[in-house]
Protein backbone atom coordinates (compact mmCIF):
# COMPACT_ATOMS: atom_id res chain seq x y z
CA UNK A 1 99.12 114.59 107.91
CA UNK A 2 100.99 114.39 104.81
CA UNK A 3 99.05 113.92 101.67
CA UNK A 4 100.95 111.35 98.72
CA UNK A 5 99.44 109.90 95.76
CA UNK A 6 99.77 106.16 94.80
CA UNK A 7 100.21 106.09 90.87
CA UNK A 8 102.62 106.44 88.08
CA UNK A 9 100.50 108.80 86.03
CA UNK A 10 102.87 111.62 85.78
CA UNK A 11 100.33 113.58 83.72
CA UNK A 12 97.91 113.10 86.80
CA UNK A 13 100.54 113.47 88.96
CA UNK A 14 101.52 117.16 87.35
CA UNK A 15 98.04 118.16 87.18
CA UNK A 16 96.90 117.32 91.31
CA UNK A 17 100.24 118.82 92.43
CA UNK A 18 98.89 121.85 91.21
CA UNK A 19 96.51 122.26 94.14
CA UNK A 20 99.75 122.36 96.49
CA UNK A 21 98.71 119.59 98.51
CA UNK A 22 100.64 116.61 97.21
CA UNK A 23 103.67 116.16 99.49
CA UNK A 24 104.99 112.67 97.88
CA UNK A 25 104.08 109.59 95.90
CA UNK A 26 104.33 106.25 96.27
CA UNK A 27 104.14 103.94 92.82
CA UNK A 28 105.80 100.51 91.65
CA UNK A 29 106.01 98.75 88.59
CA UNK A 30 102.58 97.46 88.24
CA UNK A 31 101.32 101.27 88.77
CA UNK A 32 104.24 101.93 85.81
CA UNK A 33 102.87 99.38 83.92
CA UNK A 34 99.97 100.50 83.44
CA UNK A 35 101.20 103.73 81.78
CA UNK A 36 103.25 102.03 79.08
CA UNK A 37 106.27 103.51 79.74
CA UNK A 38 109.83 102.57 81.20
CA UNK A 39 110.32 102.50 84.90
CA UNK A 40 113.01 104.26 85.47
CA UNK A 41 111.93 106.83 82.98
CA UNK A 42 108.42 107.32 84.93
CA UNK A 43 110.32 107.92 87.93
CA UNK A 44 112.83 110.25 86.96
CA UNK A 45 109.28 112.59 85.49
CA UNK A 46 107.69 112.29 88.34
CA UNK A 47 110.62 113.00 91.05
CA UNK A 48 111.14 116.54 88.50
CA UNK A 49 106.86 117.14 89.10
CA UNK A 50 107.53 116.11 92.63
CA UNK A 51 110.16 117.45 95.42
CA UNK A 52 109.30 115.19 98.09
CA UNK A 53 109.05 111.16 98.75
CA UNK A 54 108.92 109.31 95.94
CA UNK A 55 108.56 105.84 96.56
CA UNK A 56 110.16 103.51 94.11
CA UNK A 57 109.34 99.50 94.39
CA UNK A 58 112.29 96.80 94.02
CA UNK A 59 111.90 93.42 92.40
CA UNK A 60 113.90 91.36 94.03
CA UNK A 61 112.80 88.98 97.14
CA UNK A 62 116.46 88.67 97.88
CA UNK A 63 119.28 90.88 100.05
CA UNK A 64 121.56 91.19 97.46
CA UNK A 65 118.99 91.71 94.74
CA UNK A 66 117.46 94.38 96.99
CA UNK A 67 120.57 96.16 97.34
CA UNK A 68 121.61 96.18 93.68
CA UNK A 69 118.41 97.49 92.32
CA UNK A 70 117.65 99.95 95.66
CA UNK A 71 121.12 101.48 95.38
CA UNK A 72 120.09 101.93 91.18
CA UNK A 73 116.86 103.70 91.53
CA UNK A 74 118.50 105.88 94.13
CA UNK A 75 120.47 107.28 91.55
CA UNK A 76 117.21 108.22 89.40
CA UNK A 77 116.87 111.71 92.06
CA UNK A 78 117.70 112.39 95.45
CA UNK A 79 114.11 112.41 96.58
CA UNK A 80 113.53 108.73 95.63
CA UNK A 81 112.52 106.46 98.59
CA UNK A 82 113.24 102.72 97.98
CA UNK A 83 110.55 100.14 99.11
CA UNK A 84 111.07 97.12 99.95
CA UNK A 85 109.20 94.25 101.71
CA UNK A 86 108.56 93.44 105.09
CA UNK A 87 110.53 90.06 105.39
CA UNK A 88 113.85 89.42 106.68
CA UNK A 89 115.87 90.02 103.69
CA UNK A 90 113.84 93.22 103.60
CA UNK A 91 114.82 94.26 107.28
CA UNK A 92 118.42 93.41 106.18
CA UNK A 93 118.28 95.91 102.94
CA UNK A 94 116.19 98.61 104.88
CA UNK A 95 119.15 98.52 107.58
CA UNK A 96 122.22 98.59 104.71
CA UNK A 97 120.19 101.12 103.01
CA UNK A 98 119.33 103.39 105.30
CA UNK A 99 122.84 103.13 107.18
CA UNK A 100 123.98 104.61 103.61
CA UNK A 101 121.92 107.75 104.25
CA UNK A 102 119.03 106.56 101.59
CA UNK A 103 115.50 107.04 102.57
CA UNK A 104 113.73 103.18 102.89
CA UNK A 105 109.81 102.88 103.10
CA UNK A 106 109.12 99.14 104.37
CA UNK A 107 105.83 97.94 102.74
CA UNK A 108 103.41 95.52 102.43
CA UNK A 109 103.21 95.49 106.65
CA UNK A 110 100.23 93.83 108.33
CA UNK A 111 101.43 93.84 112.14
CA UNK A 112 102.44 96.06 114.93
CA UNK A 113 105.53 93.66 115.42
CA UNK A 114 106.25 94.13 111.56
CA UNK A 115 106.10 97.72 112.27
CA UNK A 116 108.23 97.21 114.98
CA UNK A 117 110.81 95.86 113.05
CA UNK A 118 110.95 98.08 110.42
CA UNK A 119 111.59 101.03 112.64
CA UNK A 120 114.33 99.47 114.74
CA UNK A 121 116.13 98.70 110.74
CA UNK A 122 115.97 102.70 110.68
CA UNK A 123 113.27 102.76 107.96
CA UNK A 124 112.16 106.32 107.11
CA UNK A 125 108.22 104.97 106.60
CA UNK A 126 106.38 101.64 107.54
CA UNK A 127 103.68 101.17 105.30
CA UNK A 128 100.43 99.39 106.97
CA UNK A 129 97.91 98.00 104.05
CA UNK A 130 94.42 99.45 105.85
CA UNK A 131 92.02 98.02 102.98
CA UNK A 132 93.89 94.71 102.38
CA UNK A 133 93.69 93.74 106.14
CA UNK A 134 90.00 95.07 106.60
CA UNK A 135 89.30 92.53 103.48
CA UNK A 136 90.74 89.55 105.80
CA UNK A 137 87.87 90.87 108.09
CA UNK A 138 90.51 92.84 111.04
CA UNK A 139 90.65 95.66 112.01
CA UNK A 140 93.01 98.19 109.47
CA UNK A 141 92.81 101.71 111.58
CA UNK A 142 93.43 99.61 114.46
CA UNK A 143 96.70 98.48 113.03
CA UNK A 144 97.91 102.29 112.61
CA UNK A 145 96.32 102.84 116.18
CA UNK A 146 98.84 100.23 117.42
CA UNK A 147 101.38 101.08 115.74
CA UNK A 148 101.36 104.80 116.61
CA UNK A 149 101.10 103.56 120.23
CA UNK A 150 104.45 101.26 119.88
CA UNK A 151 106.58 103.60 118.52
CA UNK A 152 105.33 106.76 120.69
CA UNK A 153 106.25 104.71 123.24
CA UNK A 154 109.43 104.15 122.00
CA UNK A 155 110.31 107.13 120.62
CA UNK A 156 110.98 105.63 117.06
CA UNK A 157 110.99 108.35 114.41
CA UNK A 158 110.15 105.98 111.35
CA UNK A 159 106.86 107.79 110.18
CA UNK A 160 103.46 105.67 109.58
CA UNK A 161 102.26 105.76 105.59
CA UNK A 162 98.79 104.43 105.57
CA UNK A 163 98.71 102.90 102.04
CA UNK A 164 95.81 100.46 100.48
CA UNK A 165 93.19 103.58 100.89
CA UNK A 166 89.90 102.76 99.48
CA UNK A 167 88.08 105.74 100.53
CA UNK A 168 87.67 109.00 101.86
CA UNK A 169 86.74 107.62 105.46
CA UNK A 170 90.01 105.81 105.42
CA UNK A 171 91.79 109.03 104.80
CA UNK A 172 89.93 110.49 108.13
CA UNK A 173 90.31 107.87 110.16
CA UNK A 174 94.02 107.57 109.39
CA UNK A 175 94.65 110.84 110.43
CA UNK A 176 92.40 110.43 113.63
CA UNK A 177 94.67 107.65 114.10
CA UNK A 178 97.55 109.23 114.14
CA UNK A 179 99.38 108.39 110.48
CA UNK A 180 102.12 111.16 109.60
CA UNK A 181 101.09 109.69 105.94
CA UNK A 182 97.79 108.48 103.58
CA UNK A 183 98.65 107.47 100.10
CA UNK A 184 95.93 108.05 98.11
CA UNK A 185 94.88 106.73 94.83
CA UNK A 186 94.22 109.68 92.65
CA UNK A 187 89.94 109.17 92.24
CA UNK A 188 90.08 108.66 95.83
CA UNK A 189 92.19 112.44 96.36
CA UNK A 190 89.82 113.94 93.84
CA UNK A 191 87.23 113.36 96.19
CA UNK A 192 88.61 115.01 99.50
CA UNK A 193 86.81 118.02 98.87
CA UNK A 194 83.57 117.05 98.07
CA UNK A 195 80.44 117.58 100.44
CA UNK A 196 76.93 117.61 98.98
CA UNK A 197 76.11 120.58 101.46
CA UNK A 198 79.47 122.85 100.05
CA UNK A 199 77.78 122.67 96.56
CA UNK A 200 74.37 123.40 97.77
CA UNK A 201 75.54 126.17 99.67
CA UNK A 202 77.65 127.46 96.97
CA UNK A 203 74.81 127.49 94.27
CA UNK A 204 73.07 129.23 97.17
CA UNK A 205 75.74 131.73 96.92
CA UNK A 206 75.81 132.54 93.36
CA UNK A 207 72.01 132.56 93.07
CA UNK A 208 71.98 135.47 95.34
CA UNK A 209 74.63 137.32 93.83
CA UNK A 210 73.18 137.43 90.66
CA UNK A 211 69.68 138.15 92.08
CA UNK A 212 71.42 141.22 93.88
CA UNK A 213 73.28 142.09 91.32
CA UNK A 214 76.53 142.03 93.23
CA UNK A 215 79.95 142.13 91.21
CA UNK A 216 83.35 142.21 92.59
CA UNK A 217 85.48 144.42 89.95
CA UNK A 218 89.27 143.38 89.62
């Protein structure tokens, strides 16, 4: 499963990539907002950081609004991904868009038939919100369950982002549902390593290397 962060931090952004395990991002402009800085300027940073997805939001609720301000952030770098809504105007920009050869990821999707939709518009990700439909009390990994099942049936190549993660759990049990995708918020992707019995046993480690004396000479 591929691994993106959700956030406009680029310093974060430069500093996680590091690891080698960031394949994308996804961000908008409230995520921009809350670095200070200029849109398209975050974007352009982070799709230098960044060779893969980049998800950039529009504005506009409207078709030709879509397509005016998808077709300008597409411009920023040819790894930017333009996300738009899943409504009817969006279905009619993701299906413009992507016949122009530019990568669409259709978000804010809360059904299987949404999904549905999306895929047969050619969009290159459908993006299920796990945490925000768990909060209306249904089920969110069963969402990505059906949706894997409706387009494996179908053969549809659009690939399944997982966004609205709110914990490590929801990372596993995305993948475990079959989604090619999690975005992860950056505390939350900080964590995927941790295991209280990895540090004990490490300490355990180190304790007996010193107590043995063992060096490794480089």
């Amino acid at each position: 499963m591929k691994l993106f962060l959700d956030t406009a931090d680029a310093a974060e952004i430069r500093e996680l990539a590091k690891t080698g395990l960031v394949d994308g991002i996804t961000t908008n402009p409230s995520l921009a907002a809350k670095t200070g800085r200029d849109y398209a300027d975050s974007l352009k940073e982070i799709c230098g950081i960044i060779s893969g997805s980049v998800s950039a939001e529009v504005i506009s609720t409207e078709f030709d609004g879509m397509m005016k301000e998808g077709k300008a952030v597409s411009k920023i770098a040819k790894n930017i991904t333009i996300k738009v809504p899943s409504t009817w105007d969006g279905m009619r920009a993701c299906r413009a868009l992507s016949d122009d050869g530019l990568m669409v990821n259709v978000t804010l999707c809360f059904s299987p038939i949404q999904a549905m939709m999306a895929a047969k518009a050619g969009a290159t990700f459908i993006s299920p919100f796990i945490g925000r439909v768990d909060d209306i009390g249904e089920d969110g990994m069963g969402l990505v369950r059906d949706i894997r099942a409706i387009y494996d049936n179908y053969g549809f190549k659009t690939e399944i982002l997982a966004a609205s993660i709110r914990s490590v759990s929801h990372v596993r049990e995305a993948a475990l549902a079959g989604a090619d995708v999690s975005t992860i918020p950056t505390d939350i992707f900080k964590k995927l390593m941790s295991h209280p019995l990895t540090d004990k046993g490490l300490a355990a480690f180190i304790a007996d290397a010193k107590k043995a004396n063992v060096t490794i000479k480089t």
